[in-house]
C-alpha atoms as a PDB file:
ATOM      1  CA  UNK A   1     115.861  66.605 -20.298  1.00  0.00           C
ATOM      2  CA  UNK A   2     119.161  67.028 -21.547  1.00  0.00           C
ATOM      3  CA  UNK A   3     121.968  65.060 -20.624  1.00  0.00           C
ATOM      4  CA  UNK A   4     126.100  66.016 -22.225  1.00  0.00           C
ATOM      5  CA  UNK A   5     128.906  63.973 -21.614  1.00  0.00           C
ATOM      6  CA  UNK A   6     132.441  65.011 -22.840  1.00  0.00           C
ATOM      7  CA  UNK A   7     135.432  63.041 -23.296  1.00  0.00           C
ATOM      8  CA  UNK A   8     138.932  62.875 -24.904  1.00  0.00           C
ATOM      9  CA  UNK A   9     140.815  65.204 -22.305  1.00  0.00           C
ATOM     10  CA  UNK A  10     144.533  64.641 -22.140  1.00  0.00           C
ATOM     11  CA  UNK A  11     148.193  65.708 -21.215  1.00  0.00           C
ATOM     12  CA  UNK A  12     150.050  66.947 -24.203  1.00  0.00           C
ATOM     13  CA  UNK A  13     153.314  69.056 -25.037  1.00  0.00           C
ATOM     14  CA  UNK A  14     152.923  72.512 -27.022  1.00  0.00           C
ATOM     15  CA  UNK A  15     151.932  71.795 -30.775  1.00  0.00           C
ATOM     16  CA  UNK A  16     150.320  68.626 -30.443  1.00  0.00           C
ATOM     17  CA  UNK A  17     146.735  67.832 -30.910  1.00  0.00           C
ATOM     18  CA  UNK A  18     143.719  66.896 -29.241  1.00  0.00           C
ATOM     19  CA  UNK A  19     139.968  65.951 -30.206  1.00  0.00           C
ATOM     20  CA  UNK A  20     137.328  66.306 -27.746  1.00  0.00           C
ATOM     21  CA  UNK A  21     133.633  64.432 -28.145  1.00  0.00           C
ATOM     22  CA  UNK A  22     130.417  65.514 -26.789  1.00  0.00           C
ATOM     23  CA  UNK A  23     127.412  62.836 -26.638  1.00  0.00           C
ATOM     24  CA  UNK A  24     124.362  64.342 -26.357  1.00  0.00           C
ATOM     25  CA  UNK A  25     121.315  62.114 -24.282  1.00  0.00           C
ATOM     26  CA  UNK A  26     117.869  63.066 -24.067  1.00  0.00           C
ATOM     27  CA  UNK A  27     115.162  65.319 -26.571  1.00  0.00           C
ATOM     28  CA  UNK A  28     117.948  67.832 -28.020  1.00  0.00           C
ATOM     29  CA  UNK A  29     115.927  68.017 -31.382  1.00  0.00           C
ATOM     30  CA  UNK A  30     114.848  71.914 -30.763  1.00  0.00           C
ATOM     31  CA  UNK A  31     118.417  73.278 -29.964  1.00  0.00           C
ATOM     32  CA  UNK A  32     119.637  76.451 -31.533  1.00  0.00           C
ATOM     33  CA  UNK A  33     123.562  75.952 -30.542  1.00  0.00           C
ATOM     34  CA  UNK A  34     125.445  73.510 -29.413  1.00  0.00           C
ATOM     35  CA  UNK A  35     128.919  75.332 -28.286  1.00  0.00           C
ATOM     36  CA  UNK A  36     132.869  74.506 -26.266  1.00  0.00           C
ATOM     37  CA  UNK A  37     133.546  76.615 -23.420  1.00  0.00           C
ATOM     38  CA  UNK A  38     136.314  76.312 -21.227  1.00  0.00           C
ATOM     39  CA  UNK A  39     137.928  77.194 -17.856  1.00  0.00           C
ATOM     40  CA  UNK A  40     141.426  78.177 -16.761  1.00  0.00           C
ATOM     41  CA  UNK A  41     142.646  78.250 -13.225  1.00  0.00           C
ATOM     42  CA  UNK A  42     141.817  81.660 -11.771  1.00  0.00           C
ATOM     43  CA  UNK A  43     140.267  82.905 -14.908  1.00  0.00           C
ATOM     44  CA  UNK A  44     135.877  82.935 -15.946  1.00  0.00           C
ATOM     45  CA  UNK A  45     134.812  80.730 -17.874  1.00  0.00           C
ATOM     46  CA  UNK A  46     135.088  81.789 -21.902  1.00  0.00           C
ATOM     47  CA  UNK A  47     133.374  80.579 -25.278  1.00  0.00           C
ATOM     48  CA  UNK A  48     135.478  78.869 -27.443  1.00  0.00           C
ATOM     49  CA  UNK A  49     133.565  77.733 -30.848  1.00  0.00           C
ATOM     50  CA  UNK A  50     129.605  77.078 -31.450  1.00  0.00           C
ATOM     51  CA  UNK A  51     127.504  75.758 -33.907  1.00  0.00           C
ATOM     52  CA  UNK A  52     124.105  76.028 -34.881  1.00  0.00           C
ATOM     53  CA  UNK A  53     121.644  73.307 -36.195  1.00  0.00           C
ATOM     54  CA  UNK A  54     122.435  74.081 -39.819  1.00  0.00           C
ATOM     55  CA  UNK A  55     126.299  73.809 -39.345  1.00  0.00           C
ATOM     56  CA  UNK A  56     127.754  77.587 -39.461  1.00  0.00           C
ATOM     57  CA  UNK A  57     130.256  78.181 -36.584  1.00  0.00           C
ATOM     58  CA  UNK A  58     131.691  80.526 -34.497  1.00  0.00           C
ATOM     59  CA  UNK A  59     135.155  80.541 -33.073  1.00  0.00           C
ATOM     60  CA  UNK A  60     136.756  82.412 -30.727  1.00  0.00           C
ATOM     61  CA  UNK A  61     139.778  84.982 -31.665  1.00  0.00           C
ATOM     62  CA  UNK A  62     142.442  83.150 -29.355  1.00  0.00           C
ATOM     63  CA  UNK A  63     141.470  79.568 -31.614  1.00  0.00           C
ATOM     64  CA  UNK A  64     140.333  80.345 -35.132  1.00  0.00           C
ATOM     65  CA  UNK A  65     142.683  78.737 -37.044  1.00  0.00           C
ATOM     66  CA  UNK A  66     143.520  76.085 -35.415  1.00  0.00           C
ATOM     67  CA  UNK A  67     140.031  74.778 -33.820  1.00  0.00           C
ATOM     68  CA  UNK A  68     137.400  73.515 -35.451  1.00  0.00           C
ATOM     69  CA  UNK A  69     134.119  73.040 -34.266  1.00  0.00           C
ATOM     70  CA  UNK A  70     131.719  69.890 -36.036  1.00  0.00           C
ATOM     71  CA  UNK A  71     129.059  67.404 -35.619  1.00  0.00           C
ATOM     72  CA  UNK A  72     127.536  64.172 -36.496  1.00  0.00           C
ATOM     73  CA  UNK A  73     123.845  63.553 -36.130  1.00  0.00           C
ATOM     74  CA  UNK A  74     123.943  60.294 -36.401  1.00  0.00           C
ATOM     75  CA  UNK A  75     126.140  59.301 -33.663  1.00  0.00           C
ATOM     76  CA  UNK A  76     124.690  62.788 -31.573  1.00  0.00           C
ATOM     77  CA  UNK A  77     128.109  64.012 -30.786  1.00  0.00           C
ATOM     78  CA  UNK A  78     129.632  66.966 -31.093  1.00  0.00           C
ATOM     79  CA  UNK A  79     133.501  67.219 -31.509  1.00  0.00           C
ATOM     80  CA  UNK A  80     136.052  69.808 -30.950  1.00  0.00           C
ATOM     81  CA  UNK A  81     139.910  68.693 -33.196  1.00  0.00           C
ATOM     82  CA  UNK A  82     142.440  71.317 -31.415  1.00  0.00           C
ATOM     83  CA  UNK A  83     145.524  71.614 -33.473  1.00  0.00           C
ATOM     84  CA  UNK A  84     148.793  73.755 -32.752  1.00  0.00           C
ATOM     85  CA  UNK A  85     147.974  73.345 -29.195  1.00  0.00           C
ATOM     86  CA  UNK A  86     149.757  76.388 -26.272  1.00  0.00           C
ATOM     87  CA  UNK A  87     150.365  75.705 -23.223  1.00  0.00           C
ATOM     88  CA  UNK A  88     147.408  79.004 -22.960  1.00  0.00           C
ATOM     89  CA  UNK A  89     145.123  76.329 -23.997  1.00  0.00           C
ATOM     90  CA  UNK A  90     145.089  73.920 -20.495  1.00  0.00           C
ATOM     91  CA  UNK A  91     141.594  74.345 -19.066  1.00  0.00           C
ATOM     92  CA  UNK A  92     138.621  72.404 -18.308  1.00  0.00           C
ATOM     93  CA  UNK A  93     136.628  72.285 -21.527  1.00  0.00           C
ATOM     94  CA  UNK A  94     132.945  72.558 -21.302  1.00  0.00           C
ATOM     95  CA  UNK A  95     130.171  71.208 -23.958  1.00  0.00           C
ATOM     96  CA  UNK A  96     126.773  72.748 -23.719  1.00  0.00           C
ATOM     97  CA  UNK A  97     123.859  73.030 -25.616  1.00  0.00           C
ATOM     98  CA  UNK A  98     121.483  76.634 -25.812  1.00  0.00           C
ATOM     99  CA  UNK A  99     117.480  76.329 -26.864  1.00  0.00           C
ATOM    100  CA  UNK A 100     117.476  80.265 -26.996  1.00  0.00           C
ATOM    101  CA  UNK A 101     115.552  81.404 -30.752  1.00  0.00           C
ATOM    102  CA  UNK A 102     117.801  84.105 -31.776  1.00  0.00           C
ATOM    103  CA  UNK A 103     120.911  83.069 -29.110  1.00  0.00           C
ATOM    104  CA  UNK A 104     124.120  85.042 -29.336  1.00  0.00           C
ATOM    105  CA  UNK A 105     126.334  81.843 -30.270  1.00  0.00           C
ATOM    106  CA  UNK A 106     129.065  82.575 -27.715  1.00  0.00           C
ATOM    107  CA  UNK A 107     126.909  83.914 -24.839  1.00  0.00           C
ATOM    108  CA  UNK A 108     127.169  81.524 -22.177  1.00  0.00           C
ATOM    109  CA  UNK A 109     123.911  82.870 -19.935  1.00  0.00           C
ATOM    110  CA  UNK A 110     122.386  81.665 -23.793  1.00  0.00           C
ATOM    111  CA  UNK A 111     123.242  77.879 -22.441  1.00  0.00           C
ATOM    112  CA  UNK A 112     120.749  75.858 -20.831  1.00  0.00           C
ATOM    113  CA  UNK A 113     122.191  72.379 -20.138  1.00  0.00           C
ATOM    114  CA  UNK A 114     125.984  71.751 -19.870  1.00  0.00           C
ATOM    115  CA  UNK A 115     128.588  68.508 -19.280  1.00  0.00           C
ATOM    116  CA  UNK A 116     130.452  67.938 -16.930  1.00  0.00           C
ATOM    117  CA  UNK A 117     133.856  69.121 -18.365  1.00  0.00           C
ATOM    118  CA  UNK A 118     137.328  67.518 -19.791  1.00  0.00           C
ATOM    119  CA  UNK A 119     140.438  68.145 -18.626  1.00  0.00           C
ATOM    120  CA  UNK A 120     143.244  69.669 -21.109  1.00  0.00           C
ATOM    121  CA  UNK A 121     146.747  70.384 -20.100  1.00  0.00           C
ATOM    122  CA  UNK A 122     149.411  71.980 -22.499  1.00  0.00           C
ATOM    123  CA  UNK A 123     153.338  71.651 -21.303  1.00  0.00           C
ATOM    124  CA  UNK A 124     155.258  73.896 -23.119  1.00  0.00           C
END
């Protein structure tokens, strides 16, 4: 049993900056990924970043650069810091966590337990 809970969702004008937190609850010792989606109004959901247990990341075209992706064992939370922020950005923003040996980093159908999603809105 695996239990996410994201925070640090906010209003914010084009450029600004944002960092979102994921606590993780619950045996999460065996995961392979621990990854940011996110969902627009009208649109699928889409990866954003990922990383696996020994730190290497993923990001997705639309963010590299100015997302980054960590996390700190000690405290069991992961973190997404969202710089340069476009109003393209506003979604609900997703943590979730994949147990999948071998799991595409990105894939969501690869993700077994999710949160319950933060709210991020970009004014231009």
């Amino acid at each position: 049993q695996v239990q996410l809970v994201e925070s640090g969702g906010d209003s914010v004008q084009a450029g600004g900056s944002l960092r979102l937190s994921c606590v993780a609850y619950g045996d999460w010792y065996f995961r392979t990924y621990m990854g940011w989606f996110r969902r627009a109004p009208g649109k699928e959901r889409e990866g954003v970043a990922a990383i696996d247990s020994g730190g290497r990341t993923s990001y997705a075209d639309s963010v590299k650069g100015r997302f980054t992706i960590s996390q700190d064992h000690s405290k069991n939370t992961l973190y997404l810091q969202m710089n340069s922020l476009k109003p393209e950005d506003t979604a609900m923003y997703y943590c979730a966590a994949s147990f999948v040996v071998g799991a595409t980093n990105l894939a969501e159908a690869e993700y077994r337990y999710w949160g319950q999603g933060t709210q991020v809105t970009v004014s231009s």
